[in-house]
N, C-alpha and C. Protein backbone atom coordinates (compact mmCIF):
# COMPACT_ATOMS: atom_id res chain seq x y z
N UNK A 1 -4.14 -2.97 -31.92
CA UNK A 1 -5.06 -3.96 -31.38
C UNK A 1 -5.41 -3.58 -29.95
N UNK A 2 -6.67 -3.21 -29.43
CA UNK A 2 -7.17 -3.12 -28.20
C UNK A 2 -6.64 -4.45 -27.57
N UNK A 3 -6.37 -3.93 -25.93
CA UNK A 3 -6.13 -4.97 -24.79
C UNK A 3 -6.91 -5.99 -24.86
N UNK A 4 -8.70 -5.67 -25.23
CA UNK A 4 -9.27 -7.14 -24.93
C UNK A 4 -9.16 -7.82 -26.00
N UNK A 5 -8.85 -7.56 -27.03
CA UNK A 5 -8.95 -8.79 -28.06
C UNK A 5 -7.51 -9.21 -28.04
N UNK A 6 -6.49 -8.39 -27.89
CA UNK A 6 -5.11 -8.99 -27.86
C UNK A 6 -5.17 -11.08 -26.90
N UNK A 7 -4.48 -11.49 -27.69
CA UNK A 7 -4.28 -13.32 -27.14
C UNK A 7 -3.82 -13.14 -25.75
N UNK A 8 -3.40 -12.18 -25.16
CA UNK A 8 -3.09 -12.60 -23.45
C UNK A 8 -3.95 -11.98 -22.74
N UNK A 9 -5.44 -11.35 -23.28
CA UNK A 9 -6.28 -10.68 -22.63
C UNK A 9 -7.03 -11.92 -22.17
N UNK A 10 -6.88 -13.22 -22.81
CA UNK A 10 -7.91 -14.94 -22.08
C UNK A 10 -7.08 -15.12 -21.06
N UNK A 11 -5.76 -14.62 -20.45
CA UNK A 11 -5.61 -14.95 -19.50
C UNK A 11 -5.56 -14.06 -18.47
N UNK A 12 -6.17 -15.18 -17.36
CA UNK A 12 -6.71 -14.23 -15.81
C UNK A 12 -5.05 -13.32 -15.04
N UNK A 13 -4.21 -13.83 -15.24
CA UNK A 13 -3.07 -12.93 -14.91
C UNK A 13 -3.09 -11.87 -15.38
N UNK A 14 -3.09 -12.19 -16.92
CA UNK A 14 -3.32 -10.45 -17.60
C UNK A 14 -4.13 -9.87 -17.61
N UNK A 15 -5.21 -10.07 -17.27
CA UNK A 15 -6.26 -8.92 -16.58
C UNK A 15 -6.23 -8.54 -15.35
N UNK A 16 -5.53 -9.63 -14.25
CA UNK A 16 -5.13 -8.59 -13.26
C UNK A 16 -4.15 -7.96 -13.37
N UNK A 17 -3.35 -8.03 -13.86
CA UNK A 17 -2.29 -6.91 -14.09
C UNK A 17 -2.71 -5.93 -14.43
N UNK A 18 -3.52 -5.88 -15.85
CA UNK A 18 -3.92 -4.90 -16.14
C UNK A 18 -4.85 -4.21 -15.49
N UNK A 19 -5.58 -4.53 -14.52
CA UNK A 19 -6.48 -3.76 -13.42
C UNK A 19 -5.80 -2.99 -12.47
N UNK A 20 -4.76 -3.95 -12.25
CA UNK A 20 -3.61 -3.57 -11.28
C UNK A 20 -2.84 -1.76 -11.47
N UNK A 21 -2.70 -2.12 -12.91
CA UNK A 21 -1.49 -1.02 -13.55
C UNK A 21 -2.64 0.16 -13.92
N UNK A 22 -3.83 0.03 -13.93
CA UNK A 22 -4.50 0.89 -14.09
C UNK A 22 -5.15 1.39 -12.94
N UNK A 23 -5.52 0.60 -11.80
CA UNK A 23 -5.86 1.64 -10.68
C UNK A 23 -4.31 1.94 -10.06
N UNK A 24 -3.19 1.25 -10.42
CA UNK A 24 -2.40 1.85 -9.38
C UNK A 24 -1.69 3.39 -9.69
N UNK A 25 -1.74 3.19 -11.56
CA UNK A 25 -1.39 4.75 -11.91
C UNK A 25 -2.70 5.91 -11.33
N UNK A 26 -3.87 5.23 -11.40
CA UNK A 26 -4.68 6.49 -10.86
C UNK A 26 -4.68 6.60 -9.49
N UNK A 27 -4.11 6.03 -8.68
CA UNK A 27 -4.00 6.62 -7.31
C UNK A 27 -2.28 6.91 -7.32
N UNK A 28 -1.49 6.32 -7.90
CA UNK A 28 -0.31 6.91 -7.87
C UNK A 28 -0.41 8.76 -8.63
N UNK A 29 -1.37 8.92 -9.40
CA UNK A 29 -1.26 10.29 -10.03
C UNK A 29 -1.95 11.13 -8.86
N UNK A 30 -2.68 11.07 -7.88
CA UNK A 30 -3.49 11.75 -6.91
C UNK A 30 -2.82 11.88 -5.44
N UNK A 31 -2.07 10.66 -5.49
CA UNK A 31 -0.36 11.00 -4.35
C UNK A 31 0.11 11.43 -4.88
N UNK A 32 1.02 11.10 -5.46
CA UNK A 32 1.73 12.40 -6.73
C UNK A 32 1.85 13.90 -6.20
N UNK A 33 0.50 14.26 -6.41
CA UNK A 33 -0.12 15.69 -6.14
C UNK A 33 0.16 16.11 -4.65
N UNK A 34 0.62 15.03 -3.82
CA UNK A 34 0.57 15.11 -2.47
C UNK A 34 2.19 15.05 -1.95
N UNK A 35 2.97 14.48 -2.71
CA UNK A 35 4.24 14.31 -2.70
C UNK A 35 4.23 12.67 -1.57
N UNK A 36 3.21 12.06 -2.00
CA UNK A 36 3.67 10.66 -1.23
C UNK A 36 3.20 9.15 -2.29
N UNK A 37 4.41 8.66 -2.19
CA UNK A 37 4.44 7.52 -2.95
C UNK A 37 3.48 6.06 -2.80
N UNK A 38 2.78 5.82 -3.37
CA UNK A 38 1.61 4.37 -2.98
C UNK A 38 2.55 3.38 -1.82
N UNK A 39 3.63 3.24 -1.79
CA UNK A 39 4.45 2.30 -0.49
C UNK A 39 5.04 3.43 0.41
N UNK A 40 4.92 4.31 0.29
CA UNK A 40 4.93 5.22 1.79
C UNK A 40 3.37 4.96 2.18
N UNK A 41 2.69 5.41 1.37
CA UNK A 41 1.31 4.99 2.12
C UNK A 41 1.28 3.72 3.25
N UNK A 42 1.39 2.87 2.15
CA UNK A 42 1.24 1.48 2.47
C UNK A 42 1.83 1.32 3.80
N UNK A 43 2.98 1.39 4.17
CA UNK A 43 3.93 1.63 5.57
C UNK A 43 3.17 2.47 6.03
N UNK A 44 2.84 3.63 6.13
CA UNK A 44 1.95 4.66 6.47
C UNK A 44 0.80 3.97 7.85
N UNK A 45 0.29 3.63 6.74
CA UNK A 45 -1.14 2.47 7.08
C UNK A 45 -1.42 1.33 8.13
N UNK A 46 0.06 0.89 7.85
CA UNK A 46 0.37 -0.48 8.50
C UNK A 46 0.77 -0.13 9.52
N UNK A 47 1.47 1.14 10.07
CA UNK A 47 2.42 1.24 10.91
C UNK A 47 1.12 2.18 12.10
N UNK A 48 -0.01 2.49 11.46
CA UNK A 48 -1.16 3.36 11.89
C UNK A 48 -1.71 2.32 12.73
N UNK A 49 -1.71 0.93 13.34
CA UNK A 49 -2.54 0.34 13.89
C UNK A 49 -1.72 0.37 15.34
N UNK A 50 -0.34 0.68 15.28
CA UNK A 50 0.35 0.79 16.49
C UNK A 50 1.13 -0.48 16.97
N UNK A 51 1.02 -1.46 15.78
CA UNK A 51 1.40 -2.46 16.27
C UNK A 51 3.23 -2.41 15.70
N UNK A 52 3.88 -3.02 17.15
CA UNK A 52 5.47 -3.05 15.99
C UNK A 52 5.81 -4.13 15.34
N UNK A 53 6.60 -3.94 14.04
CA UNK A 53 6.86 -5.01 13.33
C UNK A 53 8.05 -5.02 13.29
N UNK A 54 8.77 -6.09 12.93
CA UNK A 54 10.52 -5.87 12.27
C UNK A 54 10.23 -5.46 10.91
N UNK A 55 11.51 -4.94 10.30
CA UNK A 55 11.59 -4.61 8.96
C UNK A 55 11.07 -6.02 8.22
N UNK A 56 11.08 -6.98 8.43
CA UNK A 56 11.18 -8.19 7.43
C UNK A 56 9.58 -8.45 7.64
N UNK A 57 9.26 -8.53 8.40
CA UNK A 57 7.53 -8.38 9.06
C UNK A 57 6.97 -7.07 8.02
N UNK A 58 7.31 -6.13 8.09
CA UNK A 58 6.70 -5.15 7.42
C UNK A 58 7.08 -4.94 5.59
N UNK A 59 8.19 -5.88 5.38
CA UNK A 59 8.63 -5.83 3.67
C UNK A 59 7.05 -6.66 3.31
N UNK A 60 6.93 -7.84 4.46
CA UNK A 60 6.21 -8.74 3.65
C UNK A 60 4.96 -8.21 3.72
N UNK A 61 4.23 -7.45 4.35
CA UNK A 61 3.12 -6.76 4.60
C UNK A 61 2.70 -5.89 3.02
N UNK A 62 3.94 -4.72 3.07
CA UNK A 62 3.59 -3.94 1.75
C UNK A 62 4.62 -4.04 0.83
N UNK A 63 4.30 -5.83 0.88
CA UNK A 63 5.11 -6.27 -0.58
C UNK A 63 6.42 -5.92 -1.15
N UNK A 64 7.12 -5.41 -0.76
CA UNK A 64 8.43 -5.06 -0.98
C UNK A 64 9.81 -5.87 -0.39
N UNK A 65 10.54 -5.95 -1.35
CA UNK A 65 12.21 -6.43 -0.62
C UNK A 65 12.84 -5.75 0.90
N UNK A 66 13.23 -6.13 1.39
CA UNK A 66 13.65 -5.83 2.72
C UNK A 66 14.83 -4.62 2.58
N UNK A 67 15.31 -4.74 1.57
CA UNK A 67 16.50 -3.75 1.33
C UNK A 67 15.97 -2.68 0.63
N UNK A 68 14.67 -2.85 -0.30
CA UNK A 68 14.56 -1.67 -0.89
C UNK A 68 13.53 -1.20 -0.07
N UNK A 69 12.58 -1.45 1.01
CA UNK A 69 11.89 -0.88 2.21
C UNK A 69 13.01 -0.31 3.05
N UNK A 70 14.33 -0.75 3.53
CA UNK A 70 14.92 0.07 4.56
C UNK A 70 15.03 1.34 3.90
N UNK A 71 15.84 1.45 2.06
CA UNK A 71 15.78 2.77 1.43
C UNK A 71 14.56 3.75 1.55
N UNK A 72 13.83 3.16 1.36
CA UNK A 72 12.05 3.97 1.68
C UNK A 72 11.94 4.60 3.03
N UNK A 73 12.04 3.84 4.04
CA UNK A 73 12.09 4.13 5.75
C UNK A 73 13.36 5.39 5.48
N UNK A 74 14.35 4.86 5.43
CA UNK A 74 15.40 6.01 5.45
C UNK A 74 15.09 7.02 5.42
N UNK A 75 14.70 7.18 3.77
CA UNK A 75 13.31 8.32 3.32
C UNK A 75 12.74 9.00 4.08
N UNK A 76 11.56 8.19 4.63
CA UNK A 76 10.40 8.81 5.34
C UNK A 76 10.72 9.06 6.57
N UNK A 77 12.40 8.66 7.41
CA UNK A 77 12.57 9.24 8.83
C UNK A 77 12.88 10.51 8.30
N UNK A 78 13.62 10.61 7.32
CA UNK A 78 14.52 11.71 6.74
C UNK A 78 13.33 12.62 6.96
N UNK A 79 12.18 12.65 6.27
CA UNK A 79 11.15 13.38 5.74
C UNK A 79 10.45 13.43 7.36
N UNK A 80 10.46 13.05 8.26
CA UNK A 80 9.76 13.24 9.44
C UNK A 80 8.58 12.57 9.49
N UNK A 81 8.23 11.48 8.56
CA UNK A 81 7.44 10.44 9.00
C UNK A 81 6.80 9.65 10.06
N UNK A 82 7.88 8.65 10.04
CA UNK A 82 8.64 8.11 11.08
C UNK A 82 9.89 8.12 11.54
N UNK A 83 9.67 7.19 12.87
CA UNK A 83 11.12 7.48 13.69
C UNK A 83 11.04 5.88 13.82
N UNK A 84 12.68 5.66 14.31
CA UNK A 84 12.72 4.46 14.46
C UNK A 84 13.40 4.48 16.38
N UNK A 85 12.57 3.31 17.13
CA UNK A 85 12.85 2.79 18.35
C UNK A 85 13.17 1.76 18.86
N UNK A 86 13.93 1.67 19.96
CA UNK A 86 14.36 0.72 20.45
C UNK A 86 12.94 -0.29 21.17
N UNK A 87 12.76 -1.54 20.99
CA UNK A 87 12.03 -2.17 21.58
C UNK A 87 11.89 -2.70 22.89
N UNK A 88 11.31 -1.81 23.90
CA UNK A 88 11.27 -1.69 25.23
C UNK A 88 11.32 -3.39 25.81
N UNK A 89 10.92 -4.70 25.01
CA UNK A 89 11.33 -5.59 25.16
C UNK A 89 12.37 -6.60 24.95
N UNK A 90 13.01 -6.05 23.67
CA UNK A 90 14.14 -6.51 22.95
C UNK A 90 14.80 -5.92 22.25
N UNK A 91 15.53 -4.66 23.29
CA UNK A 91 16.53 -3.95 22.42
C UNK A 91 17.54 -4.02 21.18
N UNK A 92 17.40 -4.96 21.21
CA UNK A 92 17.96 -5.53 19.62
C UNK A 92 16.94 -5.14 18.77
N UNK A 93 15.70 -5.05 19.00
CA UNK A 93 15.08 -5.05 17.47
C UNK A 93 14.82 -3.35 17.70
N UNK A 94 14.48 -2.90 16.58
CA UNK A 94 14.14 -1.57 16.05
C UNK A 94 12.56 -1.54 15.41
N UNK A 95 11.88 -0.63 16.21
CA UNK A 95 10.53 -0.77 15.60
C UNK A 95 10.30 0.59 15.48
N UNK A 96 9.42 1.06 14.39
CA UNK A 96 9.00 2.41 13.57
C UNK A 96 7.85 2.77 13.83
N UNK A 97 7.71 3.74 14.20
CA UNK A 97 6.72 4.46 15.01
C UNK A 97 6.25 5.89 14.18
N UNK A 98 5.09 5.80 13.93
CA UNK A 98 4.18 7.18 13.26
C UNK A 98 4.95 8.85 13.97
N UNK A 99 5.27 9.31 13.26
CA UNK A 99 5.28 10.78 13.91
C UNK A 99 3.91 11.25 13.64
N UNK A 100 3.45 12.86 14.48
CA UNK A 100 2.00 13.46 14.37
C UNK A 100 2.01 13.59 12.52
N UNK A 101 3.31 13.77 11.71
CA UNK A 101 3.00 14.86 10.54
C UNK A 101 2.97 12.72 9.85
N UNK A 102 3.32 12.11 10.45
CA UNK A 102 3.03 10.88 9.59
C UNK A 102 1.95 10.39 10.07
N UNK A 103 1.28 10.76 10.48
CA UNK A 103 -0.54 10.21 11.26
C UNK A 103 -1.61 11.05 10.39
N UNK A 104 -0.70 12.84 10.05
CA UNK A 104 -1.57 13.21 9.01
C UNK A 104 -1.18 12.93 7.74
N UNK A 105 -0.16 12.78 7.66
CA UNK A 105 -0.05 12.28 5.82
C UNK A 105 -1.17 10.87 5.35
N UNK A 106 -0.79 10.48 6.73
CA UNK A 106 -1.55 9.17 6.16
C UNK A 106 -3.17 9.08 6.46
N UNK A 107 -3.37 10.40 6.72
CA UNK A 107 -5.21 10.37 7.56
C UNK A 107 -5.37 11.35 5.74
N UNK A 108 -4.51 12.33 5.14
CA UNK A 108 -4.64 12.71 4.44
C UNK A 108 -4.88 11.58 2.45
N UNK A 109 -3.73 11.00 3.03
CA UNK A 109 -3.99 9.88 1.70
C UNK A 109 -4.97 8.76 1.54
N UNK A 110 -5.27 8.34 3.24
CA UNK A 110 -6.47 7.53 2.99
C UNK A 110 -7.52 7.97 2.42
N UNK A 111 -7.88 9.31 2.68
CA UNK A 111 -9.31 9.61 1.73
C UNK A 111 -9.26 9.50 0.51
N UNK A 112 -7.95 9.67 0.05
CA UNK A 112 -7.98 9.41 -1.53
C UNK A 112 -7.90 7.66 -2.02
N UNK A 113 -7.77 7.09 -0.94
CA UNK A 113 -7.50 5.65 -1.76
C UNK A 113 -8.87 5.12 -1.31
N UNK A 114 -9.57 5.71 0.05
CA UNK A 114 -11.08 5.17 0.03
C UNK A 114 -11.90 5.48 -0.97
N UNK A 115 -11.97 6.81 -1.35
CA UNK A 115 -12.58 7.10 -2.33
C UNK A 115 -12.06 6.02 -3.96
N UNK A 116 -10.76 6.22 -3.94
CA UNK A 116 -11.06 5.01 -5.15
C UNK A 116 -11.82 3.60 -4.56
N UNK A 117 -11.48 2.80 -3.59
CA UNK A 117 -12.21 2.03 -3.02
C UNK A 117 -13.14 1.82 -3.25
N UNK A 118 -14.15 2.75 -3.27
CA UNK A 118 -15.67 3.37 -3.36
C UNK A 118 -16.22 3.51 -4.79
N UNK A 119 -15.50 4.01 -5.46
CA UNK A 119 -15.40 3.84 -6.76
C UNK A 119 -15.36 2.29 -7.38
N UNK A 120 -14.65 1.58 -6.70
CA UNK A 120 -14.57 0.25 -7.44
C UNK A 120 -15.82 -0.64 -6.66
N UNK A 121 -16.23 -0.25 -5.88
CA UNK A 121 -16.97 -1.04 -5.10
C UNK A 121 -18.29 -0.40 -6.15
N UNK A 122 -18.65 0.73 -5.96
CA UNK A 122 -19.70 1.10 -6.78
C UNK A 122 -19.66 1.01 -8.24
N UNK A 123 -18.33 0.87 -9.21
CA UNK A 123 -18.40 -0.05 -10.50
C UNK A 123 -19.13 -1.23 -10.55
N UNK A 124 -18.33 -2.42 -9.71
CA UNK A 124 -18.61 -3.79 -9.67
C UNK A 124 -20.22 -4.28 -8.36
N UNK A 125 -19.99 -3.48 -7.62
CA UNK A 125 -21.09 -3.39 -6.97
C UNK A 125 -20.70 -4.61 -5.72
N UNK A 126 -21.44 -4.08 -4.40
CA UNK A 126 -21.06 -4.78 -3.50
C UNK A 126 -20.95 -6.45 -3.55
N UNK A 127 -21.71 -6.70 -3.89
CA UNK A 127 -21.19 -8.22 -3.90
C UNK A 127 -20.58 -9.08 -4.19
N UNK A 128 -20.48 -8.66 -5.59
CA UNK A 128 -19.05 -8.42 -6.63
C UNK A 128 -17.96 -8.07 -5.46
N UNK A 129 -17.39 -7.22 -5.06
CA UNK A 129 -16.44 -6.50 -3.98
C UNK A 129 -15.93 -8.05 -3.10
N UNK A 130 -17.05 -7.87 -2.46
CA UNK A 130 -16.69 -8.62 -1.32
C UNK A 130 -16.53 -9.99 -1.90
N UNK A 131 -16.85 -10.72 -3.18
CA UNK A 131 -16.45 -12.16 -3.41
C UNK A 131 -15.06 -12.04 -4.15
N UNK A 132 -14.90 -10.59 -4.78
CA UNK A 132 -13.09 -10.62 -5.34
C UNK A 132 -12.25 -10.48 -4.10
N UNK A 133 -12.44 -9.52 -3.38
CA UNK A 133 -11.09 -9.73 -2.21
C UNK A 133 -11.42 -11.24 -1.71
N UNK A 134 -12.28 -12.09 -1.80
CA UNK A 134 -12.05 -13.33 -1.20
C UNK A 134 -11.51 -14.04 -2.48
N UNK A 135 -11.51 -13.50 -3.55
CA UNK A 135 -11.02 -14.69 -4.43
C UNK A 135 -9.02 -14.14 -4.46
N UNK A 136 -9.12 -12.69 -4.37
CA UNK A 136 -7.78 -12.34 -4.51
C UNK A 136 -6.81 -12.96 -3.26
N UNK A 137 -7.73 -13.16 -2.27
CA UNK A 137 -6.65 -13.04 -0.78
C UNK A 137 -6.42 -14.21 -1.07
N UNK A 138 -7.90 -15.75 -2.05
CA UNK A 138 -7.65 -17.11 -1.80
C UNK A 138 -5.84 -16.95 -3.07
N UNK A 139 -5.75 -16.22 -3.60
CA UNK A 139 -4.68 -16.43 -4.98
C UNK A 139 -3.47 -15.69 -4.25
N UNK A 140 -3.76 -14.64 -3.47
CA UNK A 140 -2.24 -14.12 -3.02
C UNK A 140 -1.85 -15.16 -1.49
């Protein structure tokens, strides 16, 4: 039985999921190729505006548990990503900072996730675009 006629294809959850699981394997297969995972990106990205976050600030950003983001960070200091610093205002906290080779990983993966971007924008077409991220941001 095809997805759309299957009985949980009338509901709007299961079609986002299923949109979900299907663009996320096609940009997960094109990192892949790159050796970087869709939530290294994501940290990648977030951490690219320069602003510092705590770990718990940044789980909730790219969606992840706080414990299984420190495993990831671990990772990506390991890998020369990032580094982690003391906060010139509150040495207690620890904030994560881009290295140069994590400014290009992530100048390198954005073209691939704009380009899907672009792709979905030019499927559904701009106006379409811009009224789903307002309907997705009103649901998340």
């Amino acid at each position: 039985m095809a997805p759309s006629t299957s009985p949980v294809s009338a509901y709007l959850s299961y079609s986002l999921a299923a949109a979900h699981r299907k663009l996320s394997v096609e940009l997960n297969r094109e990192l892949k190729k790159m050796g970087v995972q869709i939530e290294t990106w994501l940290v990648l990205q977030t951490l690219q505006t320069g602003e510092g976050y705590t770990m718990t600030e940044l789980a909730g950003i790219v969606l992840m548990n706080p414990p299984t983001l420190t495993k990831l960070v671990d990772r990506m200091v390991a890998e020369g990503l990032v580094q982690r610093q003391l906060d010139v205002e509150d040495n207690r906290r620890v904030q994560l900072v881009l290295t140069d080779l994590g400014m290009d990983v992530c100048q390198k993966v954005t073209e691939h996730v704009e380009a899907q971007n672009d792709m979905i924008v030019r499927t559904i077409g701009e106006e379409k675009a811009v009224l789903l991220r307002e309907v997705l941001e009103t649901l998340a």
